[in-house]
PDB file of N, CA and C in Angstrom:
ATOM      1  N   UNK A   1       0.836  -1.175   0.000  1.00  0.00           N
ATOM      2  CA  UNK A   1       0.000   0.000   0.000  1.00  0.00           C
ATOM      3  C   UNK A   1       0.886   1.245   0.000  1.00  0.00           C
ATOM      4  N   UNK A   2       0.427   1.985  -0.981  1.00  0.00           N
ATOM      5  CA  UNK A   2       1.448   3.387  -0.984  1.00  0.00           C
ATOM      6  C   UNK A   2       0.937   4.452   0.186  1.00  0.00           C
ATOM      7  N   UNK A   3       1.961   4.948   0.708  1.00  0.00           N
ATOM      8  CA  UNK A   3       1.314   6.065   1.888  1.00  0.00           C
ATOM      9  C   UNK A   3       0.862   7.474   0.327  1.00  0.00           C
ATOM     10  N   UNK A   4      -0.678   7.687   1.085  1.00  0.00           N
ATOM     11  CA  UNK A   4      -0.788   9.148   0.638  1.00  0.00           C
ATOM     12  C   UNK A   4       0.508  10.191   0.707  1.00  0.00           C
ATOM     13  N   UNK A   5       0.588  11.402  -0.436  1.00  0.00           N
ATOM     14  CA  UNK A   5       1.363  12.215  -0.090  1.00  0.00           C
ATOM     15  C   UNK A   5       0.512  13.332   0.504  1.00  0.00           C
ATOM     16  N   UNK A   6       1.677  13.760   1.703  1.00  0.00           N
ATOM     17  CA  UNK A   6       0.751  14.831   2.247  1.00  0.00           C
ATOM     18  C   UNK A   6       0.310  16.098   1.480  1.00  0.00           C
ATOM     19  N   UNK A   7      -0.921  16.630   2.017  1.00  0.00           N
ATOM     20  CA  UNK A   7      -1.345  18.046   1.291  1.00  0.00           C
ATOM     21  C   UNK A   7      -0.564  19.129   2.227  1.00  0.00           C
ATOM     22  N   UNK A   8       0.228  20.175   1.842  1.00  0.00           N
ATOM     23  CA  UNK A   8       0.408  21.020   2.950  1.00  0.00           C
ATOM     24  C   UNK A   8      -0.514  22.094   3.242  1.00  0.00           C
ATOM     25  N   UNK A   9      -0.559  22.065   4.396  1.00  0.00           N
ATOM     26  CA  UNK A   9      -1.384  22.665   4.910  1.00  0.00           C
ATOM     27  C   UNK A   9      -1.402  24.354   4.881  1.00  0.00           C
ATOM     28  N   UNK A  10      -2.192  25.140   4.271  1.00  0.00           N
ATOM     29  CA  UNK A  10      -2.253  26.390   3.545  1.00  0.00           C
ATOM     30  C   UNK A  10      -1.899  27.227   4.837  1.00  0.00           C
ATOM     31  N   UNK A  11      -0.793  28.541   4.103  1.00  0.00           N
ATOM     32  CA  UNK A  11      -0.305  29.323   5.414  1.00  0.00           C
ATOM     33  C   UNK A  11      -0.968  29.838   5.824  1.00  0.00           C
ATOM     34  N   UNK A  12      -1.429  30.136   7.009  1.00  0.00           N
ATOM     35  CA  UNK A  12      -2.561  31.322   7.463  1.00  0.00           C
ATOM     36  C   UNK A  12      -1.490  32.590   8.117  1.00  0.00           C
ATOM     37  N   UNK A  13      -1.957  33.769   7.313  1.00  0.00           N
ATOM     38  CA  UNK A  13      -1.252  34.572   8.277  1.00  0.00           C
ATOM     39  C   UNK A  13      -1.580  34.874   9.422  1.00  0.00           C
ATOM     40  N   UNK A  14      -0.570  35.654  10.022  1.00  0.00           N
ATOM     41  CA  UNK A  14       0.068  35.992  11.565  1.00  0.00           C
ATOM     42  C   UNK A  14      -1.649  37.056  12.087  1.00  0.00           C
ATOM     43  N   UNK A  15      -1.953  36.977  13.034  1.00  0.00           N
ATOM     44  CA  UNK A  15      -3.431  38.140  13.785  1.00  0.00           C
ATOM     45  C   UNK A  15      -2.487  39.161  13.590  1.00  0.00           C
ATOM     46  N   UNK A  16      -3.165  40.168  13.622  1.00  0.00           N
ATOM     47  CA  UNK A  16      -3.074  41.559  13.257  1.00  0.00           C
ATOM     48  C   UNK A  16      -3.031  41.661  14.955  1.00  0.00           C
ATOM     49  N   UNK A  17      -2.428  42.908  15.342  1.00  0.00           N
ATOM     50  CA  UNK A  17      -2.503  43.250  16.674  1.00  0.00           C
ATOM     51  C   UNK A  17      -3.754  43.638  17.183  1.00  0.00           C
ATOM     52  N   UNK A  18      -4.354  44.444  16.683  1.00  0.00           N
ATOM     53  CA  UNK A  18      -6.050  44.595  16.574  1.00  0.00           C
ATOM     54  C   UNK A  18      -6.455  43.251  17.142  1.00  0.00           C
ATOM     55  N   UNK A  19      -6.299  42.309  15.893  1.00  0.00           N
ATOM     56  CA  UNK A  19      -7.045  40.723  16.237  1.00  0.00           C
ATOM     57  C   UNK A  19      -6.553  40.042  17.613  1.00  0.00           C
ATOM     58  N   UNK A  20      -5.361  40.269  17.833  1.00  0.00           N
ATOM     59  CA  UNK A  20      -4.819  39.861  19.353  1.00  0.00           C
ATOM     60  C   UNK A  20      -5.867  40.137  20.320  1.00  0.00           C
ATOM     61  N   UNK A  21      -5.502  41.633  20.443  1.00  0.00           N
ATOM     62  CA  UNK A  21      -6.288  42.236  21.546  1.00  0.00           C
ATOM     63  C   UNK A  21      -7.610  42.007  21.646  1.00  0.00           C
ATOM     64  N   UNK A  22      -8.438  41.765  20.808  1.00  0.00           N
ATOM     65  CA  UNK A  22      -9.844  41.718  20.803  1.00  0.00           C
ATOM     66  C   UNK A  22     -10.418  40.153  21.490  1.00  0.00           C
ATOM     67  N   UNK A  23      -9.122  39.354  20.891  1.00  0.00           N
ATOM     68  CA  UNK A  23      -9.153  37.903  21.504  1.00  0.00           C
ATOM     69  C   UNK A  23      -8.917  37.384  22.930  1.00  0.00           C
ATOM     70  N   UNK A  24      -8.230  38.773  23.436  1.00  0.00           N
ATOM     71  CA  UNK A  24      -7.782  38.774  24.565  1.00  0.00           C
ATOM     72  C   UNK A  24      -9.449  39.102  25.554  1.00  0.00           C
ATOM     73  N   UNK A  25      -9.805  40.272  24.893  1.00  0.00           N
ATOM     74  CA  UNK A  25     -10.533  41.298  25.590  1.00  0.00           C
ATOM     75  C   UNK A  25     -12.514  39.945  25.531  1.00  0.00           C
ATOM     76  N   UNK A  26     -12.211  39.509  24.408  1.00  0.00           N
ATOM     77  CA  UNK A  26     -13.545  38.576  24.628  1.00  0.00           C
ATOM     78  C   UNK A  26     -13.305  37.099  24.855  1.00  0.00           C
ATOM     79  N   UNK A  27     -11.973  37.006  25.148  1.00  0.00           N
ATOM     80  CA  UNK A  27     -11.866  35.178  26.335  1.00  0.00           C
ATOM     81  C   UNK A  27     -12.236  35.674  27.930  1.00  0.00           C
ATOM     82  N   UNK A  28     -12.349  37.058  27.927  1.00  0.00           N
ATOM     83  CA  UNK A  28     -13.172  37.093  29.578  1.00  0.00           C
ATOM     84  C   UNK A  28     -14.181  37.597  29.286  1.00  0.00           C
ATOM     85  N   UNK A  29     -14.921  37.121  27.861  1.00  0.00           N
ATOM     86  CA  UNK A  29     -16.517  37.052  27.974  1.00  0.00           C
ATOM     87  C   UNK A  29     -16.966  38.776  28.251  1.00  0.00           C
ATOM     88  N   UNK A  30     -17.809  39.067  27.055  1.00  0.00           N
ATOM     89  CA  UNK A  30     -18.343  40.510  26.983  1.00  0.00           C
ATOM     90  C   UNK A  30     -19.681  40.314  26.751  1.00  0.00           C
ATOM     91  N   UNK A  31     -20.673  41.079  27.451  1.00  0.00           N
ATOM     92  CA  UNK A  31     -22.396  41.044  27.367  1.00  0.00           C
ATOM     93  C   UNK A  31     -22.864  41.536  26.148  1.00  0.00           C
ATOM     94  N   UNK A  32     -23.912  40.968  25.368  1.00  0.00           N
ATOM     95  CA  UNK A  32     -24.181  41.203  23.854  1.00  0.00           C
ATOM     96  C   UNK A  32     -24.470  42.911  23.929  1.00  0.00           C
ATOM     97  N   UNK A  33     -24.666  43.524  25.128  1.00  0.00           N
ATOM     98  CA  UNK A  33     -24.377  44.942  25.057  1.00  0.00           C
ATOM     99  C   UNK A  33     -23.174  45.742  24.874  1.00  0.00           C
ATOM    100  N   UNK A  34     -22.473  45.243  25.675  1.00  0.00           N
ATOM    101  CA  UNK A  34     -20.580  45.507  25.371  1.00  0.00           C
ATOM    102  C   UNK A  34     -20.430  45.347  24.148  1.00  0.00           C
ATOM    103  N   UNK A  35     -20.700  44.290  23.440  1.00  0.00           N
ATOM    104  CA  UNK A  35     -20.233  44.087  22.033  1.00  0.00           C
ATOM    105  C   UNK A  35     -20.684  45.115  21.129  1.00  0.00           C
ATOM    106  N   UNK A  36     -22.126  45.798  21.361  1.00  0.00           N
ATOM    107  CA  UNK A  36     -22.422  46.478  20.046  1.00  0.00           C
ATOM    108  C   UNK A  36     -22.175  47.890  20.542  1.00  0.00           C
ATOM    109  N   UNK A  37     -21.521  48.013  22.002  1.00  0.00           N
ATOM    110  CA  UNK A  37     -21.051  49.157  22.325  1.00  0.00           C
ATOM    111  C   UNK A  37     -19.944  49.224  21.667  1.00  0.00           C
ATOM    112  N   UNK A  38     -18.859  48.533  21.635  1.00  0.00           N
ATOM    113  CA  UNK A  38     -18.215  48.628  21.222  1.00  0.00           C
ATOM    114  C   UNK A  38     -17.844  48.290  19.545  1.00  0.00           C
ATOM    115  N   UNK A  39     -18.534  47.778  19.000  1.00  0.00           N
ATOM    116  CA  UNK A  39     -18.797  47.843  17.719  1.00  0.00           C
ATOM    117  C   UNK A  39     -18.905  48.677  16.817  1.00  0.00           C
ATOM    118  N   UNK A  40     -20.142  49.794  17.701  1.00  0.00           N
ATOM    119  CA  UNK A  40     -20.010  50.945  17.438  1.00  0.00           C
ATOM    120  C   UNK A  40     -18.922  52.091  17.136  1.00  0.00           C
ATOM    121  N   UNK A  41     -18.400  51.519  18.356  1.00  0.00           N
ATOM    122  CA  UNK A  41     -17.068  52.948  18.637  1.00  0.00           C
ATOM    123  C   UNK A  41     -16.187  52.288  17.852  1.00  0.00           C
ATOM    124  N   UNK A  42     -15.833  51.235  17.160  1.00  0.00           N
ATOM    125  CA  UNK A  42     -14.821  51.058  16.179  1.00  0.00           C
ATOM    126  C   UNK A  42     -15.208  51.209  14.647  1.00  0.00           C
ATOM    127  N   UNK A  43     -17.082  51.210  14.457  1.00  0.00           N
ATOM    128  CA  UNK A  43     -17.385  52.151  13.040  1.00  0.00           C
ATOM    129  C   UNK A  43     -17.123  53.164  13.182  1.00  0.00           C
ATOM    130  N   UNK A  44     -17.379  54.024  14.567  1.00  0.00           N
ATOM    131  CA  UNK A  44     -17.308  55.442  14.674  1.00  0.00           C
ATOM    132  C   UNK A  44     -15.974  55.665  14.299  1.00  0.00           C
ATOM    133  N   UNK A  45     -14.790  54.998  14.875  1.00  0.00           N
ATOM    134  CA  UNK A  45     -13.470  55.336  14.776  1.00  0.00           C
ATOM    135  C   UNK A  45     -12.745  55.190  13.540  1.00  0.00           C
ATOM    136  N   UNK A  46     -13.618  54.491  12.379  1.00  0.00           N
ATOM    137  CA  UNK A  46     -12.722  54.153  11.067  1.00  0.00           C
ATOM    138  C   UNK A  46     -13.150  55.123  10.381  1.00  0.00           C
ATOM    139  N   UNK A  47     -14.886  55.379  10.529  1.00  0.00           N
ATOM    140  CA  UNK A  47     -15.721  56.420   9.892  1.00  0.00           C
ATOM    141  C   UNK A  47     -15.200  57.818   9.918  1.00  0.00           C
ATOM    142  N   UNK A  48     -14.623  58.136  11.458  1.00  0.00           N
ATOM    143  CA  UNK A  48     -14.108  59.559  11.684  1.00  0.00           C
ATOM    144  C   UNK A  48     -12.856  59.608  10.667  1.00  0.00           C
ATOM    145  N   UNK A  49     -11.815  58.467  10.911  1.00  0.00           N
ATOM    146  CA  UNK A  49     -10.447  58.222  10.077  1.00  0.00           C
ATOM    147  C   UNK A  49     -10.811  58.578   8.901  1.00  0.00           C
ATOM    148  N   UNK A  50     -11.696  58.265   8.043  1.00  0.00           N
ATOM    149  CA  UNK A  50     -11.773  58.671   6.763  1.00  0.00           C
ATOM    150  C   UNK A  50     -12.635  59.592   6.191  1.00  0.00           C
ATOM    151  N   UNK A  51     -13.490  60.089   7.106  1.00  0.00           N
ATOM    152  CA  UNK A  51     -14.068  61.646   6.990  1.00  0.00           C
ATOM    153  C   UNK A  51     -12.627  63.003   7.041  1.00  0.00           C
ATOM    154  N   UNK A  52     -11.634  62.624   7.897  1.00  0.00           N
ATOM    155  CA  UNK A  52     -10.858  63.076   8.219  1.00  0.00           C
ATOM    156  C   UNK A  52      -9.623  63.161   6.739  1.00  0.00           C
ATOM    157  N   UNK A  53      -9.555  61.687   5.988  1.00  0.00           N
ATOM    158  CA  UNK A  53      -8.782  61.701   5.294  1.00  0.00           C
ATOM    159  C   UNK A  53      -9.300  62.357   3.405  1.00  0.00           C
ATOM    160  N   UNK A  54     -10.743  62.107   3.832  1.00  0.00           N
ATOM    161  CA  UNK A  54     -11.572  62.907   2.637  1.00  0.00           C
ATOM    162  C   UNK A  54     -11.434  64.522   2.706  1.00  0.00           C
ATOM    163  N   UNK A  55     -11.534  64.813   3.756  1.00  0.00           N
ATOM    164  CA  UNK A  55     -11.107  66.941   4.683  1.00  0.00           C
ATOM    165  C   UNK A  55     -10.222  67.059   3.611  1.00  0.00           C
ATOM    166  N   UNK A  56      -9.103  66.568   4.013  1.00  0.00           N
ATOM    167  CA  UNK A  56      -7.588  66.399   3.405  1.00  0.00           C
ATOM    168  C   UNK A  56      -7.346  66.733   2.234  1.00  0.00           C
ATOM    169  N   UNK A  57      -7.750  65.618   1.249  1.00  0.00           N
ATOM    170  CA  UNK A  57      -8.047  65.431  -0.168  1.00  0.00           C
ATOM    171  C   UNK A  57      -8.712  66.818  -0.452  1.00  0.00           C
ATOM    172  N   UNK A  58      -9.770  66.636   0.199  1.00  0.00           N
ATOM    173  CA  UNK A  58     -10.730  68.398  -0.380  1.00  0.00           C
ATOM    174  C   UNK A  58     -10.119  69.490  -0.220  1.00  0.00           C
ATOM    175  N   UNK A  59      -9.590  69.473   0.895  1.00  0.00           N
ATOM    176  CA  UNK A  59      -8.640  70.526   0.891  1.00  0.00           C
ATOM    177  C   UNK A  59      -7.636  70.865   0.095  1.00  0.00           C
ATOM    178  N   UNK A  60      -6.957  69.566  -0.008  1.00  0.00           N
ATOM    179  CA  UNK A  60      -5.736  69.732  -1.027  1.00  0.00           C
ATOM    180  C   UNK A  60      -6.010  70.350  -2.498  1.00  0.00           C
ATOM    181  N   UNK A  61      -7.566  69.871  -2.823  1.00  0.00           N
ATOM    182  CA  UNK A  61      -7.667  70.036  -3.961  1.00  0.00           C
ATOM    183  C   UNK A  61      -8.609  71.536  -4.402  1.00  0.00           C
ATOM    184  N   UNK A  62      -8.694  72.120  -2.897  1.00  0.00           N
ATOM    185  CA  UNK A  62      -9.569  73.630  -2.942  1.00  0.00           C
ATOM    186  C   UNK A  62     -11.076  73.736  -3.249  1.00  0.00           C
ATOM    187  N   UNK A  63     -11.712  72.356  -3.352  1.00  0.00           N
ATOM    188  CA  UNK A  63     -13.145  72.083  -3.371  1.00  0.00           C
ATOM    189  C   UNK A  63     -14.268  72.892  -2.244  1.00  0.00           C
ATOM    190  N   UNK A  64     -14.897  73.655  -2.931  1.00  0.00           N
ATOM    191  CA  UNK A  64     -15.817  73.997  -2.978  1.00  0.00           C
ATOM    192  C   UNK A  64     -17.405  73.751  -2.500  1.00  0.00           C
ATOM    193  N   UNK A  65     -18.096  73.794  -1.715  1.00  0.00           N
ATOM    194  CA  UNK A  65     -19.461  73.226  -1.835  1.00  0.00           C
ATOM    195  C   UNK A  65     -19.889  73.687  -2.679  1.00  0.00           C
ATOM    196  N   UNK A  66     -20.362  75.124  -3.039  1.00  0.00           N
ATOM    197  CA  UNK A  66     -20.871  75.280  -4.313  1.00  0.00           C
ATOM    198  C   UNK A  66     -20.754  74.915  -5.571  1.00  0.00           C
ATOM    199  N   UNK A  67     -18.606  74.596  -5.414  1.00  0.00           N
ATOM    200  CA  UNK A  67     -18.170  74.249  -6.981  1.00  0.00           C
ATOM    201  C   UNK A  67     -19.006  72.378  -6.699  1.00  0.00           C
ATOM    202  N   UNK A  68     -19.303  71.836  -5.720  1.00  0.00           N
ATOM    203  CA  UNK A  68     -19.809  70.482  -5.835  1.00  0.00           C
ATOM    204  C   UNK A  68     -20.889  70.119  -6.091  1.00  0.00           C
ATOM    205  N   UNK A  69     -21.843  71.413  -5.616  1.00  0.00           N
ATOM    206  CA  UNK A  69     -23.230  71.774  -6.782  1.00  0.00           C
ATOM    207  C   UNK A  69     -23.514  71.684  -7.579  1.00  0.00           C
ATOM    208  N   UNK A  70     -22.594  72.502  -8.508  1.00  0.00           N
ATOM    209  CA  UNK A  70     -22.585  73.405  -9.991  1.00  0.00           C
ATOM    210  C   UNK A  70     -22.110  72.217 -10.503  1.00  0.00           C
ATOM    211  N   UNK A  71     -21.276  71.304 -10.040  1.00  0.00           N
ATOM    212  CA  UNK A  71     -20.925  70.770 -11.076  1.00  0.00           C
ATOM    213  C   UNK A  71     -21.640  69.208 -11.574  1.00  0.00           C
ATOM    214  N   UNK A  72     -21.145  68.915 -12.726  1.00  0.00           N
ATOM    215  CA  UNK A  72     -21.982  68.048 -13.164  1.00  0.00           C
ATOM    216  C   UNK A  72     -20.997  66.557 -13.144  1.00  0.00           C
ATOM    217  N   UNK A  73     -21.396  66.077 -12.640  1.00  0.00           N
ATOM    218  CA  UNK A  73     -20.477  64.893 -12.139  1.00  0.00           C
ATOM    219  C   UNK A  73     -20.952  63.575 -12.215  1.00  0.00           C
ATOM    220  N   UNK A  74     -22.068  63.529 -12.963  1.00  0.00           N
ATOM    221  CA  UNK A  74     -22.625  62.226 -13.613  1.00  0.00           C
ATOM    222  C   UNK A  74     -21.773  61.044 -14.893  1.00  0.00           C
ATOM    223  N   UNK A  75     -21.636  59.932 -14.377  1.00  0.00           N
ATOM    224  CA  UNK A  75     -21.260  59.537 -15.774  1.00  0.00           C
ATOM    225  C   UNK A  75     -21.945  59.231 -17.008  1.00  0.00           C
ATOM    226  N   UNK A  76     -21.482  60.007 -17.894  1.00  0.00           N
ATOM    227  CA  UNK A  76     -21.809  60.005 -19.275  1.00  0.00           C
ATOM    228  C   UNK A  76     -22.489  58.422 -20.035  1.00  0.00           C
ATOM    229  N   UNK A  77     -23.513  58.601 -20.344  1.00  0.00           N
ATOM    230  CA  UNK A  77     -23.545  57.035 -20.680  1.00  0.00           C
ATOM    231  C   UNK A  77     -24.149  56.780 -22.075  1.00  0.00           C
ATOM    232  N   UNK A  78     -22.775  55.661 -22.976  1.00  0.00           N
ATOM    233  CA  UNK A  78     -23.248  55.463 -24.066  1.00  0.00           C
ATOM    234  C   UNK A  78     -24.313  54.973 -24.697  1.00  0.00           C
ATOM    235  N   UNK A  79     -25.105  55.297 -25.821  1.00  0.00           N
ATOM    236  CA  UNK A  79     -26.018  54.698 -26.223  1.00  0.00           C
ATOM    237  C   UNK A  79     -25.534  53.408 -27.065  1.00  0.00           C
ATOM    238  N   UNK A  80     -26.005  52.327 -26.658  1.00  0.00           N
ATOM    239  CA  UNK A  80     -25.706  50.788 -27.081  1.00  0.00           C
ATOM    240  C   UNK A  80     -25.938  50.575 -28.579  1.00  0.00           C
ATOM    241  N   UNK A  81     -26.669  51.059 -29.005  1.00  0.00           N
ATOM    242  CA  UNK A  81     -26.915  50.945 -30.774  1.00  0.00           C
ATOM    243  C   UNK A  81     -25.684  51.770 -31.262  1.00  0.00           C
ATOM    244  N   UNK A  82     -25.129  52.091 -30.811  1.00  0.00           N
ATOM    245  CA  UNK A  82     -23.809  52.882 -31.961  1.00  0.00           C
ATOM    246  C   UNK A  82     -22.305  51.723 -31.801  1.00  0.00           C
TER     247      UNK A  82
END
């Protein structure tokens, strides 16, 4: 009988430090209230991060509310028979 050859077993990467801590923080068990408390405050915290990094961009680029009005910023769309 031939031995099977082994399959190797697919790398999984390394937890993110994020993923550590969170593993840490719910092996002493958090109440389904804790969780969406805190659920929250980590949409809130990515949401702020990139409201923050959109500022930036707008800024950089001297945007306008009005010029974001006025302007026409739809995409153009071809007609299929041509």
């Amino acid at each position: 009988m031939q031995a099977q050859p082994k399959i190797p077993a697919s790398p999984t990467p390394p937890l993110s430090n994020l993923q550590l801590y969170l593993l840490k923080l719910y092996a002493e068990g958090v109440s389904e209230e804790d969780l969406k408390a805190i659920q929250r405050m980590i949409a809130r915290y990515f949401a702020e991060k990139a409201s923050a990094a959109a500022k930036e961009v707008w800024d950089e680029k001297g945007y306008t509310a009005k010029q974001l009005l006025e302007e026409d910023m739809r995409t153009p769309y071809q007609n299929k028979t041509e």
